[in-house]
Each structure stands twice: as structure tokens, then as C-alpha cells.
C-alpha atoms as a PDB file:
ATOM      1  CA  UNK A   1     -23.784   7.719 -17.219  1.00  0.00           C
ATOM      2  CA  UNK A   2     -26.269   7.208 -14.902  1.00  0.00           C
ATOM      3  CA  UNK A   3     -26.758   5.118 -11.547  1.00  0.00           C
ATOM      4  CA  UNK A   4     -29.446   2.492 -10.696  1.00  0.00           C
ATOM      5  CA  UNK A   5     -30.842   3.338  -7.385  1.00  0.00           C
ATOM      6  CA  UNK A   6     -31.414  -0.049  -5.695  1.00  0.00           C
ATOM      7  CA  UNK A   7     -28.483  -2.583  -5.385  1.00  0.00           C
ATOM      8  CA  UNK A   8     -29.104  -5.655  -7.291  1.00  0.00           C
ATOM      9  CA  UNK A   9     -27.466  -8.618  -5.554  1.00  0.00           C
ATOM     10  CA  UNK A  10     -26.558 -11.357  -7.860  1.00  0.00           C
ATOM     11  CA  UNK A  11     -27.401 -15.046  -7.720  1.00  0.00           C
ATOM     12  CA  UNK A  12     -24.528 -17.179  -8.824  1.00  0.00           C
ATOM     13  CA  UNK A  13     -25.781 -18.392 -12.097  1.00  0.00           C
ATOM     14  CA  UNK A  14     -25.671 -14.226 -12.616  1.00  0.00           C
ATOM     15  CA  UNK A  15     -21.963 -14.202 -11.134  1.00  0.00           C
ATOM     16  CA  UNK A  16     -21.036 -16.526 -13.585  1.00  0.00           C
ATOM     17  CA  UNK A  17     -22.129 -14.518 -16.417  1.00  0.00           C
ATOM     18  CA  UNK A  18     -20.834 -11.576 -15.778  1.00  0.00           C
ATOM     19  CA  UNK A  19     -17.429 -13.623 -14.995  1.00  0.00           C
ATOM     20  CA  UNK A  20     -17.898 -14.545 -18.834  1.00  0.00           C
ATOM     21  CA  UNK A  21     -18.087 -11.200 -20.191  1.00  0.00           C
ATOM     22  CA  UNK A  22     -15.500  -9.814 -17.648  1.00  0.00           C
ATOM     23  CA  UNK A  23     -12.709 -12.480 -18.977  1.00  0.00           C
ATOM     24  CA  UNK A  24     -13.980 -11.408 -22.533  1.00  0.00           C
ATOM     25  CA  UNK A  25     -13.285  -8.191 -21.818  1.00  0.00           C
ATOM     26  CA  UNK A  26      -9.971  -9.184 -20.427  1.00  0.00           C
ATOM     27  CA  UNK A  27      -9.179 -11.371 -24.131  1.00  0.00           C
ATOM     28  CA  UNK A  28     -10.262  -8.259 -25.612  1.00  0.00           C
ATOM     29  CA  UNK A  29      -7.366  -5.803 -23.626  1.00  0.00           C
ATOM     30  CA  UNK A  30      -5.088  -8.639 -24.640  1.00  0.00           C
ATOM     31  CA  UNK A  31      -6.072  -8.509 -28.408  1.00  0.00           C
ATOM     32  CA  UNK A  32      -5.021  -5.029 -28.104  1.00  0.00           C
ATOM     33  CA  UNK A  33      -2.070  -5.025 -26.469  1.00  0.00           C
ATOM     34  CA  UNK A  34      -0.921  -7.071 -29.442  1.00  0.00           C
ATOM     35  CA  UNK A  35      -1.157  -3.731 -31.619  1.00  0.00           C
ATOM     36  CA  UNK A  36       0.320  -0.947 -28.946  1.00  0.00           C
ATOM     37  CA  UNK A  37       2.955   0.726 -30.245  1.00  0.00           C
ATOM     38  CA  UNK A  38       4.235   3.875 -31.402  1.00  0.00           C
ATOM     39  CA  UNK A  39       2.759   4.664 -34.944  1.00  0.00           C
ATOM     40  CA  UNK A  40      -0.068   3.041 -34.044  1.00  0.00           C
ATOM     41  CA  UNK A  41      -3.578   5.383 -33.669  1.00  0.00           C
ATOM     42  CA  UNK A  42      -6.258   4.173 -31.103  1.00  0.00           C
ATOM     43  CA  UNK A  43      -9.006   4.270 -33.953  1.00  0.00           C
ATOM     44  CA  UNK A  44      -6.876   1.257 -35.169  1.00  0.00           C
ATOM     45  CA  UNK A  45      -7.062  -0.492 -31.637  1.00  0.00           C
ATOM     46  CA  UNK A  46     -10.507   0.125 -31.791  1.00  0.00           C
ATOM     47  CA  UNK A  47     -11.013  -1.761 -34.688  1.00  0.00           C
ATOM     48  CA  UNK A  48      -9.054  -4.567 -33.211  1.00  0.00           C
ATOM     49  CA  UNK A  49     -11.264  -4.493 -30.004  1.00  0.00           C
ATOM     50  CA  UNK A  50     -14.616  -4.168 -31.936  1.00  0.00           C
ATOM     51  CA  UNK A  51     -13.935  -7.366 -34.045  1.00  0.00           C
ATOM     52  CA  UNK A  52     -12.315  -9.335 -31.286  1.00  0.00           C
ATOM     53  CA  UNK A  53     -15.838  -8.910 -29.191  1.00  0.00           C
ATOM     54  CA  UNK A  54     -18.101  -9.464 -31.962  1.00  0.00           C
ATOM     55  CA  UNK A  55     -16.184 -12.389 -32.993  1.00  0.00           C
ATOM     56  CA  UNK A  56     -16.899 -14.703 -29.872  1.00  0.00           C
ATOM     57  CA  UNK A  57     -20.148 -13.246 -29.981  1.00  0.00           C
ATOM     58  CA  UNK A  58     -20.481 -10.446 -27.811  1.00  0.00           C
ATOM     59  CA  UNK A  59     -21.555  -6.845 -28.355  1.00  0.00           C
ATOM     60  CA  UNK A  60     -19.532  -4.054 -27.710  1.00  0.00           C
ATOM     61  CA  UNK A  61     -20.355  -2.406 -24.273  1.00  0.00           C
ATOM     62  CA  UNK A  62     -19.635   0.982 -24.645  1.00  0.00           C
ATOM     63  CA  UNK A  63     -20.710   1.854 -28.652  1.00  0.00           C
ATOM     64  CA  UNK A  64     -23.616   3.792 -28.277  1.00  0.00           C
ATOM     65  CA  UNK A  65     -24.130   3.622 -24.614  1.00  0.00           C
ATOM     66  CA  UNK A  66     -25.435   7.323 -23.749  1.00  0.00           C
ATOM     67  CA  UNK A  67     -24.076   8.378 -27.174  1.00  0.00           C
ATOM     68  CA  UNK A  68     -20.576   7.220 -26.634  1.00  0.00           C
ATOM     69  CA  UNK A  69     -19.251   6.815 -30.259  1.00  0.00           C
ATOM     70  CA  UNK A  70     -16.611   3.677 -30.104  1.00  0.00           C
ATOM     71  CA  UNK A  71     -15.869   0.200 -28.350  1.00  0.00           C
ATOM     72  CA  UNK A  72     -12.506   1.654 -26.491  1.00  0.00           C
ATOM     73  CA  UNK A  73     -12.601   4.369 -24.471  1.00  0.00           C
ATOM     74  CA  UNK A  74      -8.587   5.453 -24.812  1.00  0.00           C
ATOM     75  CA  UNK A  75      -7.435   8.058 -22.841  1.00  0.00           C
ATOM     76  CA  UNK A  76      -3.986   8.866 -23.184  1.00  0.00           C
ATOM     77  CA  UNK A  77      -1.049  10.670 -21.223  1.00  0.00           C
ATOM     78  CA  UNK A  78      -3.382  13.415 -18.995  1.00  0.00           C
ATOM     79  CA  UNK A  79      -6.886  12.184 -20.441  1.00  0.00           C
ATOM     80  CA  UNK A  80      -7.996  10.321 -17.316  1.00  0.00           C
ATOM     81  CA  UNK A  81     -10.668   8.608 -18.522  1.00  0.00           C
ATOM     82  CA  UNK A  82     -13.887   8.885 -21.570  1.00  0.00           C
ATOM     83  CA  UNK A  83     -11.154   9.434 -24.422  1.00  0.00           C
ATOM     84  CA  UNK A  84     -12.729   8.697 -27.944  1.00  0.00           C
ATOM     85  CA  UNK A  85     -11.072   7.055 -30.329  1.00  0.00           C
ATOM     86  CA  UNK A  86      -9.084   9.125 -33.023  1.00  0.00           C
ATOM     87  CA  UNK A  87      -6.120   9.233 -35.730  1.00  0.00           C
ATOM     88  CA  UNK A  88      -3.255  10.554 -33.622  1.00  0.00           C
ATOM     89  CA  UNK A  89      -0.434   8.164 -33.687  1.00  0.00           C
ATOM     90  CA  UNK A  90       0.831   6.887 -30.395  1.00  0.00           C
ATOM     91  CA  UNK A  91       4.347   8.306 -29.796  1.00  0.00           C
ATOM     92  CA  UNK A  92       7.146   6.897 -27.580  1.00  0.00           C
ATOM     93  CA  UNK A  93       6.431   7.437 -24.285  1.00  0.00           C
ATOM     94  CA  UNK A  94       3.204   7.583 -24.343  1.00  0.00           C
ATOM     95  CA  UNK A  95       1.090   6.209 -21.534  1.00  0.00           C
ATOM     96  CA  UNK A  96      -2.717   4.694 -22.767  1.00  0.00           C
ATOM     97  CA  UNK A  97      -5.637   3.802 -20.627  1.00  0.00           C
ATOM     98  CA  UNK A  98      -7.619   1.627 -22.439  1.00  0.00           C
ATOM     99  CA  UNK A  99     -11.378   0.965 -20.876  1.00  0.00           C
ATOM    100  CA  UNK A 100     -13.032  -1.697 -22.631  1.00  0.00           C
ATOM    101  CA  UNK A 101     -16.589  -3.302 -21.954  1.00  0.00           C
ATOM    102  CA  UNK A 102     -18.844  -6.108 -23.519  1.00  0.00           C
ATOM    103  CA  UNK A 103     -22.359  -7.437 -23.783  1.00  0.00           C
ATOM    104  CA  UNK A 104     -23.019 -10.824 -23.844  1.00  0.00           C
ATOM    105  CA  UNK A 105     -25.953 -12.778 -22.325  1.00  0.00           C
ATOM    106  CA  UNK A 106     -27.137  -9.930 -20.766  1.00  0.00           C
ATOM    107  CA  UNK A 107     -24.711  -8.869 -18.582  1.00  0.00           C
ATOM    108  CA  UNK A 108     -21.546  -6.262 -18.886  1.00  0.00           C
ATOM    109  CA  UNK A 109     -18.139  -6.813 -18.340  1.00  0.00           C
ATOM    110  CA  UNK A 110     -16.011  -3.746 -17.974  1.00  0.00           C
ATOM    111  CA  UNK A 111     -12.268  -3.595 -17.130  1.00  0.00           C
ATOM    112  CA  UNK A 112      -9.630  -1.211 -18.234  1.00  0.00           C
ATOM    113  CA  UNK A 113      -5.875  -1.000 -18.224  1.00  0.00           C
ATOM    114  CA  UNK A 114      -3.059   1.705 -18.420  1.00  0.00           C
ATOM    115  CA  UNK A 115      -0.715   0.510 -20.909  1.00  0.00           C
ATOM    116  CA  UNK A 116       2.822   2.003 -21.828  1.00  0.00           C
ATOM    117  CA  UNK A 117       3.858   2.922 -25.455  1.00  0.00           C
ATOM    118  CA  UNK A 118       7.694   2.031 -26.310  1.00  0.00           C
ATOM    119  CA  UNK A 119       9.652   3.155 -23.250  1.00  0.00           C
ATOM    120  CA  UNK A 120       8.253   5.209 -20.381  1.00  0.00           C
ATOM    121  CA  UNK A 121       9.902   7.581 -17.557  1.00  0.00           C
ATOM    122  CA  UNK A 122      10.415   5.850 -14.445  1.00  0.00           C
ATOM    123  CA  UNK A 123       8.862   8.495 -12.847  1.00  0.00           C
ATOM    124  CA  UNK A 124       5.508   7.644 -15.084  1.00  0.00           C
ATOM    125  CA  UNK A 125       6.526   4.187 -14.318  1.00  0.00           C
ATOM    126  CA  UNK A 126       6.225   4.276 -10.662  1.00  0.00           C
ATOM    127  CA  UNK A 127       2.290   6.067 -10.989  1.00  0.00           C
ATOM    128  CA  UNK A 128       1.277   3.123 -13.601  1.00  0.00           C
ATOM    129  CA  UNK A 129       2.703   0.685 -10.873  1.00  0.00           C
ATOM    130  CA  UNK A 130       1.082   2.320  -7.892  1.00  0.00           C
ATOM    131  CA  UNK A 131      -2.172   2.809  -9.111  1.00  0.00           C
ATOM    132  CA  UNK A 132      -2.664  -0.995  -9.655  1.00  0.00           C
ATOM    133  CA  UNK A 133      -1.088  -1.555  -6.046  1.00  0.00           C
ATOM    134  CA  UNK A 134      -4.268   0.650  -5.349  1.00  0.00           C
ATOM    135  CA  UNK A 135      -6.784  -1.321  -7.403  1.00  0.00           C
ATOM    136  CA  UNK A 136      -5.457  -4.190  -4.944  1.00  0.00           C
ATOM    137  CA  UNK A 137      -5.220  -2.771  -2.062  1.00  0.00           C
ATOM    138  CA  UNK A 138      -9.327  -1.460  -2.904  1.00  0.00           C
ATOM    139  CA  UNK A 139     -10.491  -5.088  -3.797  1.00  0.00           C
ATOM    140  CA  UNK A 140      -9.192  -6.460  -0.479  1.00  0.00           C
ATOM    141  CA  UNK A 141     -11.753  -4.220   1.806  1.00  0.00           C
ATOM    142  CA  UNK A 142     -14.452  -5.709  -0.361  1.00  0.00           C
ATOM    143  CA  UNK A 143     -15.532  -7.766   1.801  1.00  0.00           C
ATOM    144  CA  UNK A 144     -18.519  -8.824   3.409  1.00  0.00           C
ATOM    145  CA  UNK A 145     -19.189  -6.197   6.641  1.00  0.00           C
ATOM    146  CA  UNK A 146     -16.931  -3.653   5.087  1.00  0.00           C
ATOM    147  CA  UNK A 147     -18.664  -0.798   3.635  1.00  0.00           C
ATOM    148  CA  UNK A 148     -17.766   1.028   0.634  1.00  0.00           C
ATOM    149  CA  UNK A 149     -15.973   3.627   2.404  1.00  0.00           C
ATOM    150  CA  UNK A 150     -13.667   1.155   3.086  1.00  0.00           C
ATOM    151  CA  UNK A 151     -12.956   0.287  -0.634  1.00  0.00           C
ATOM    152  CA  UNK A 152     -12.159   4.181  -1.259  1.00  0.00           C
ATOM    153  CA  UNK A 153     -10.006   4.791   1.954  1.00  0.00           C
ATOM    154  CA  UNK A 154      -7.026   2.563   1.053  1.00  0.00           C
ATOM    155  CA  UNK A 155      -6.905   3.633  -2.443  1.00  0.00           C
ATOM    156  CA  UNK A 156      -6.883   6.845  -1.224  1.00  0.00           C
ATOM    157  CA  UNK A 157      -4.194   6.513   1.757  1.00  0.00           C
ATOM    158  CA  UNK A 158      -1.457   4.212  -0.872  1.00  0.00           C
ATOM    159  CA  UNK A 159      -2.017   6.828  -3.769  1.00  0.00           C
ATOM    160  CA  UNK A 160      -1.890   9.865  -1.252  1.00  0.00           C
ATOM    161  CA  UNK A 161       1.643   8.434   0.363  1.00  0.00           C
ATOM    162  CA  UNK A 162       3.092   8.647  -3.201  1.00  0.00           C
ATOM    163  CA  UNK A 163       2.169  12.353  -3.897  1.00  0.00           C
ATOM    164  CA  UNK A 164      -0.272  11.699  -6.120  1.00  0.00           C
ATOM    165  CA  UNK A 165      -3.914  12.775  -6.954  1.00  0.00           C
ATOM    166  CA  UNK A 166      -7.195  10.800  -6.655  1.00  0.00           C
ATOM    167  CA  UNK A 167      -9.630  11.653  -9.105  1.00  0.00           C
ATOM    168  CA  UNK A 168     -12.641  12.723  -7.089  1.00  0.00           C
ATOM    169  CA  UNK A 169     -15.585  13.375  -9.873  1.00  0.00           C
ATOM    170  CA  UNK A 170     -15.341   9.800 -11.299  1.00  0.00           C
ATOM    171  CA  UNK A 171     -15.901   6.620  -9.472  1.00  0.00           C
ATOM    172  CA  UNK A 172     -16.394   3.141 -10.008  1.00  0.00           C
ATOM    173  CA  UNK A 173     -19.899   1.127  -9.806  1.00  0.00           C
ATOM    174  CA  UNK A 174     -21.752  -1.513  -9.121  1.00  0.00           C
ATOM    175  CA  UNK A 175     -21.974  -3.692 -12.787  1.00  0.00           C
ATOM    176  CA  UNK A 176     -24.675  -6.573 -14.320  1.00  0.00           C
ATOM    177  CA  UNK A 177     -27.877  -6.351 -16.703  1.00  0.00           C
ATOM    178  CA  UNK A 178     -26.482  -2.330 -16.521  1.00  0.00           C
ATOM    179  CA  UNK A 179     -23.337  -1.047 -16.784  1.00  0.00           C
ATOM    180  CA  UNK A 180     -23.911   1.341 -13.903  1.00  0.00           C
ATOM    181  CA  UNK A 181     -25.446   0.139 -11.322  1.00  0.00           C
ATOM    182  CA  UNK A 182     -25.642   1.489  -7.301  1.00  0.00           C
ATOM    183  CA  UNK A 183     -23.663   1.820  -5.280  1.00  0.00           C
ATOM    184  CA  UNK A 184     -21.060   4.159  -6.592  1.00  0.00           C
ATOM    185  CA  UNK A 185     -17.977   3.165  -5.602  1.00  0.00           C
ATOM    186  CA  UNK A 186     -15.370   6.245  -4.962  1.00  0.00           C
ATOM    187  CA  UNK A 187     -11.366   5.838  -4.855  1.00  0.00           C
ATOM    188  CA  UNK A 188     -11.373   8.041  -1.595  1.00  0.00           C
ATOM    189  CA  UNK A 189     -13.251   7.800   1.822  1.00  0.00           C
ATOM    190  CA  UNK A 190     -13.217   7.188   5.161  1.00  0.00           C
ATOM    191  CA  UNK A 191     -13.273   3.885   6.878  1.00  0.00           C
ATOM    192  CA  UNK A 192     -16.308   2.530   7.858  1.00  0.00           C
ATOM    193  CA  UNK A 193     -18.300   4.951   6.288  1.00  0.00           C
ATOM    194  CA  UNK A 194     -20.858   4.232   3.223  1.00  0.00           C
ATOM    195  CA  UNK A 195     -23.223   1.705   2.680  1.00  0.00           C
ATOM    196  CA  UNK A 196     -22.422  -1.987   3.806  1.00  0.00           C
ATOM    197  CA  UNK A 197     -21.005  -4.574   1.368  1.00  0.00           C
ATOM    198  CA  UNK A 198     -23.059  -7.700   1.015  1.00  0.00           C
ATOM    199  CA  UNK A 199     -22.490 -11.323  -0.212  1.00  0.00           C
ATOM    200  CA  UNK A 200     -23.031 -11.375  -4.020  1.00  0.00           C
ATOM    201  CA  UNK A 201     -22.886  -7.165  -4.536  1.00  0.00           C
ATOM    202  CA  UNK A 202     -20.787  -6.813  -8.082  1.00  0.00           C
ATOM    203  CA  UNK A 203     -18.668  -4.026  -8.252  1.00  0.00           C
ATOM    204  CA  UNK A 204     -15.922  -2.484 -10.698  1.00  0.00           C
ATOM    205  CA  UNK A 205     -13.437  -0.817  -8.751  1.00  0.00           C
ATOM    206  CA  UNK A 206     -11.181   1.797 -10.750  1.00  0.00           C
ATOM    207  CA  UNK A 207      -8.680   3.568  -9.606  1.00  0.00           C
ATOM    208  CA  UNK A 208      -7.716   6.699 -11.331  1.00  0.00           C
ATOM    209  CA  UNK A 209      -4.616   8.224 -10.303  1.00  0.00           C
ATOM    210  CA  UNK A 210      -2.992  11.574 -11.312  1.00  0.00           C
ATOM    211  CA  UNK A 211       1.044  11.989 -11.598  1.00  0.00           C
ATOM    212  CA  UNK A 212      -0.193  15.397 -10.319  1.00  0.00           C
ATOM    213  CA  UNK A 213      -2.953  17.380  -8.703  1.00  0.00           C
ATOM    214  CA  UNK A 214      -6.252  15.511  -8.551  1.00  0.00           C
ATOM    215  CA  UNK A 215      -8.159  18.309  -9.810  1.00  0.00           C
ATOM    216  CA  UNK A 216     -10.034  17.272 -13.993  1.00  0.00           C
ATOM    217  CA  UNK A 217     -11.840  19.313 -16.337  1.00  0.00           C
ATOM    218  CA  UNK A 218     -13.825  17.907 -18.975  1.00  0.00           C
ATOM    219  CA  UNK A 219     -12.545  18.456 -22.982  1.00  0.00           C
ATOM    220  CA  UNK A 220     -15.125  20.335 -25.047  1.00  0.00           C
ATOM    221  CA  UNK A 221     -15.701  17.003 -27.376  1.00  0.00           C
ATOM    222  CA  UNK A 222     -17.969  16.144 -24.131  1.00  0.00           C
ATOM    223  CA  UNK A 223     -16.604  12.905 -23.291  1.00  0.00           C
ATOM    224  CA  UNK A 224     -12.511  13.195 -22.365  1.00  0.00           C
ATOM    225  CA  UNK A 225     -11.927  13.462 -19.025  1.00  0.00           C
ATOM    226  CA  UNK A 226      -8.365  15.600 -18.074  1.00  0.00           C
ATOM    227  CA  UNK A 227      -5.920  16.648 -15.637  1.00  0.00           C
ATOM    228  CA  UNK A 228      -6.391  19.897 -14.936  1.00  0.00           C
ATOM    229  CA  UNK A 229      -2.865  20.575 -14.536  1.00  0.00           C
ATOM    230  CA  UNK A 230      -1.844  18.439 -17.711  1.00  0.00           C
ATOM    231  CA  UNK A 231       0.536  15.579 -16.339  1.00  0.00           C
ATOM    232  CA  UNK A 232       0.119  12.438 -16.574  1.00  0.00           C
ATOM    233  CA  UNK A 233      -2.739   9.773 -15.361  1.00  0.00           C
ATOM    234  CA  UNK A 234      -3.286   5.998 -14.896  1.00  0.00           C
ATOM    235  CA  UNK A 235      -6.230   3.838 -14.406  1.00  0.00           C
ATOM    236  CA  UNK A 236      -6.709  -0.096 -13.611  1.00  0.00           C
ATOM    237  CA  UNK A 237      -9.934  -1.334 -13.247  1.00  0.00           C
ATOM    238  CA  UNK A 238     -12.032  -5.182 -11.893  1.00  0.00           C
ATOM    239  CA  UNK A 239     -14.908  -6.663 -11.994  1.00  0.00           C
ATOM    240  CA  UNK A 240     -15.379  -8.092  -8.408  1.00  0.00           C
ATOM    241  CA  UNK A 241     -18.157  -9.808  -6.096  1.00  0.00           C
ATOM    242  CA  UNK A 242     -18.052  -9.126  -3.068  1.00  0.00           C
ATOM    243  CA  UNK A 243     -17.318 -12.219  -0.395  1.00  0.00           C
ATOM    244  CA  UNK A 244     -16.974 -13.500   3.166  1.00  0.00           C
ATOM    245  CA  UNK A 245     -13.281 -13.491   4.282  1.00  0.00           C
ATOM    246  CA  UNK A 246     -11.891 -12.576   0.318  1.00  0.00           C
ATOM    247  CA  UNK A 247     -13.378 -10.980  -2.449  1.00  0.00           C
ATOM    248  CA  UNK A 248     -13.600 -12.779  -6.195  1.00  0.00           C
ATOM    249  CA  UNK A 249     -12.325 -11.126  -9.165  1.00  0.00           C
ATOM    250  CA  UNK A 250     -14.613 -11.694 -11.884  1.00  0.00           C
ATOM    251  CA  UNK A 251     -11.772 -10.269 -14.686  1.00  0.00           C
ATOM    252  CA  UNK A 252      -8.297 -10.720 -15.151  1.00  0.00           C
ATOM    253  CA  UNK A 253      -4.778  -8.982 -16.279  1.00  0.00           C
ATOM    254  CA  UNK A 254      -3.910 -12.049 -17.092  1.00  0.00           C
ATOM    255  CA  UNK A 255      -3.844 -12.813 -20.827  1.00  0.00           C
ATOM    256  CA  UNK A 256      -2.631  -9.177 -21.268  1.00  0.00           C
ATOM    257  CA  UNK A 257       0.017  -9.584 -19.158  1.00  0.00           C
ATOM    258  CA  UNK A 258       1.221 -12.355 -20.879  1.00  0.00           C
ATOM    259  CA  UNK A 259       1.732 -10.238 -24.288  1.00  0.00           C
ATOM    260  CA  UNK A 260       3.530  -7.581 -22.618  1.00  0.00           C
ATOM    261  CA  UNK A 261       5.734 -10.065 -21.018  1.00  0.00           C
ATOM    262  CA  UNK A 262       6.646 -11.572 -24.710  1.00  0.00           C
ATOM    263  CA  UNK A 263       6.958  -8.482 -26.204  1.00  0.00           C
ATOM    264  CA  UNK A 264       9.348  -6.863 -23.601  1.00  0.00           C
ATOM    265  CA  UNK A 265      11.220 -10.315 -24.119  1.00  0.00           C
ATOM    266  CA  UNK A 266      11.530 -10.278 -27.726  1.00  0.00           C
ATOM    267  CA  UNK A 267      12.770  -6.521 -27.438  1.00  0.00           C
END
């Protein structure tokens, strides 16, 4: 999945469309979220995502994109990230990253979310909790003057104070007409290191955080991304422009929120 080599900085009419497909993508995580359970196989969520975007008239992002086979990239317990797809029922206790992007008018959303299955160790608990702490932490360097070492730095430091790993092969990106776009975006780095963030740059920032080691070897289906040593990961990702005094985030947990919260009321 390769980079652009120029950053593209957007006008707002292009902000606002990638805001569009970023809150599809969003609707899209929530769709799912309806349907995560244990019993459930992520082929099946697929399905629910693929319909979902092609019903309000969007394409999937992912199908096809340098050979990728599905809509959902779902990556679960140690996958880390790039899982395909397949008939393996979810069990209890499960942990699933689901990465999701769209198409529409042009420009890509791309988001993703760590989602529990049935009830989870608090100890798996804590890593799904701190790795979107991290994702927050990242979006608030991106900020005009900052540079992109910044971004990567306090990921790094919050993840690193909790004993975990910080996937170092993967990274996020910038996003628009491509889904990968410069600059590359790490979850580590120094401070004030990298290039410098500009008004209207679009990134997707992603944190991916190992229960363990940070260490990942790729599966031999070419695609699924794992822990080395076999525990556990998590990964949150946004769609953000980058902004004088705050950044903008382009997607949103939102509506997915919102379904976990009713279904961990109605159990």
C-alpha cells in the first residue's frame, strides 16, 4: 500500500468531502457493531458493511485496493491489522479490530475500531481503553507548527507508560482522492522531529497497540498483520485536518458508540 510523494493540501470544499465519507465510514462501524457477537463470523460483518456502503451510495474502499479481497479488514485478538474476512465464529472474549473505508465523490474515508466480543479481561480492557487515550492524545499535536514527530511521540510515551508495544512497521497516512497519501504518519517519534504540519494537511492517525512486545510478523495469506509474541492487540483510528490552535476530526465514534451503549444496557 503505497505512499504519494507530495502532500496534497486540501481546499475546504475537499475537507468537506472527505468529512462525508469519513462519517459514512463511521455509520458503517455502527451498522456492524449491531451484528458483533459471539457466533457471529466476520465474513457475515462483511456483508453487513458492504451493503450498508453501497446502499447510501458509496463504494467500498478497501475491495480490491492492491488486491485486498473484502470491504472489512478484521483483525482479531493478536492480528494487528490487514485481517481478511473469514468463517471462524467470534468466541467470547474475543477482541475485533474492524478497519473500514469508503469511496464516495472521490475521496476516502477510512476509520477503524477495536471492538469487544461478549465479555473481555480487564486486563484486555485496559489496552482497548489506552490505545484510544493514544489516538487522542496523537490528534491533539496535530496542529499547525507541530510536525509529525510530534503526532508519534505522545502515542508513543502514553502507550509506553502502560507496558505496552507500539507497532513500528505500520503507520498511519495522509488520506483524500488516495487512500495513502504522504506523509506517513508513525505512532512513535521524537518531538519536533518530521516534516511540519500545515493548515488543511488530512491525516488518519492509527494507533496500534500490542498487550505485549511490539515486535509483528506477517501471516503467510499475505495480508494479516500479527504479534509476534501472540497476545493481544488494539487499534483506533481518525480522519483529521490539521488546524491552527485544534485539530478537526473529520470521523466519529459516535454512532457506534451509541450501539454499544444500548446493547451493554439491554444486557
Amino acid at each position: 500500500m503505497g505512499f504519494g510523494r507530495r502532500v496534497r493540501i486540501k481546499t475546504a470544499e475537499e475537507v468537506e468531502l472527505i468529512r462525508e465519507s469519513s462519517l459514512l465510514v463511521g455509520k458503517t462501524l455502527a451498522a456492524v457493531a449491531e451484528h458483533i457477537q459471539p457466533g457471529v463470523t466476520t465474513l457475515e460483518l462483511d456483508a453487513v458493511a458492504e451493503a450498508f456502503i453501497r446502499d447510501h451510495g458509496a463504494e467500498p474502499g478497501f475491495k480490491g485496493y492492491g488486491g485486498f479481497p473484502n470491504s472489512l479488514c478484521t483483525s482479531v485478538n493478536e492480528a494487528v491489522v490487514h485481517g481478511i474476512p473469514n468463517n471462524r465464529p467470534l468466541e467470547e472474549g474475543d477482541v475485533v479490530s474492524v478497519d473500514c473505508g469508503v469511496l464516495k465523490n472521490g475521496f476516502y474515508g477510512d476509520s477503524a475500531y477495536t471492538f469487544a466480543v461478549g465479555d473481555i479481561s480487564p486486563e484486555v480492557q485496559r489496552l482497548l481503553d489506552v490505545t484510544k487515550e493514544c489516538l487522542d492524545l496523537a490528534i491533539e499535536q496535530a496542529v499547525v507548527g507541530k510536525r509529525i514527530g510530534d503526532i508519534g511521540w505522545a502515542c508513543q510515551t502514553h502507550a509506553e507508560r502502560h507496558g505496552y508495544g507500539v507497532v513500528r512497521e505500520l503507520v498511519g497516512h495522509g488520506l483524500g482522492k488516495d487512500l495513502h497519501e504522504a506523509p506517513e504518519v508513525p505512532n512513535f517519534g521524537r518531538r519536533g522531529n518530521g516534516p511540519r504540519l500545515m493548515e488543511g494537511m488530512v491525516l488518519a492517525i492509527e494507533p496500534m497497540i500490542n498487550l505485549g512486545r511490539r515486535e509483528v510478523q506477517q501471516e503467510s495469506d499475505g495480508w494479516t498483520i500479527v504479534t509476534a509474541d501472540r497476545k493481544v492487540s488494539a487499534h483506533f483510528e481518525h480522519d483529521i485536518v490539521v488546524r491552527s490552535g485544534k485539530a478537526e476530526v473529520l470521523s466519529s465514534f459516535e454512532a457506534i458508540e451509541e450501539v454499544l451503549n444500548k446493547r451493554s444496557v439491554k444486557s
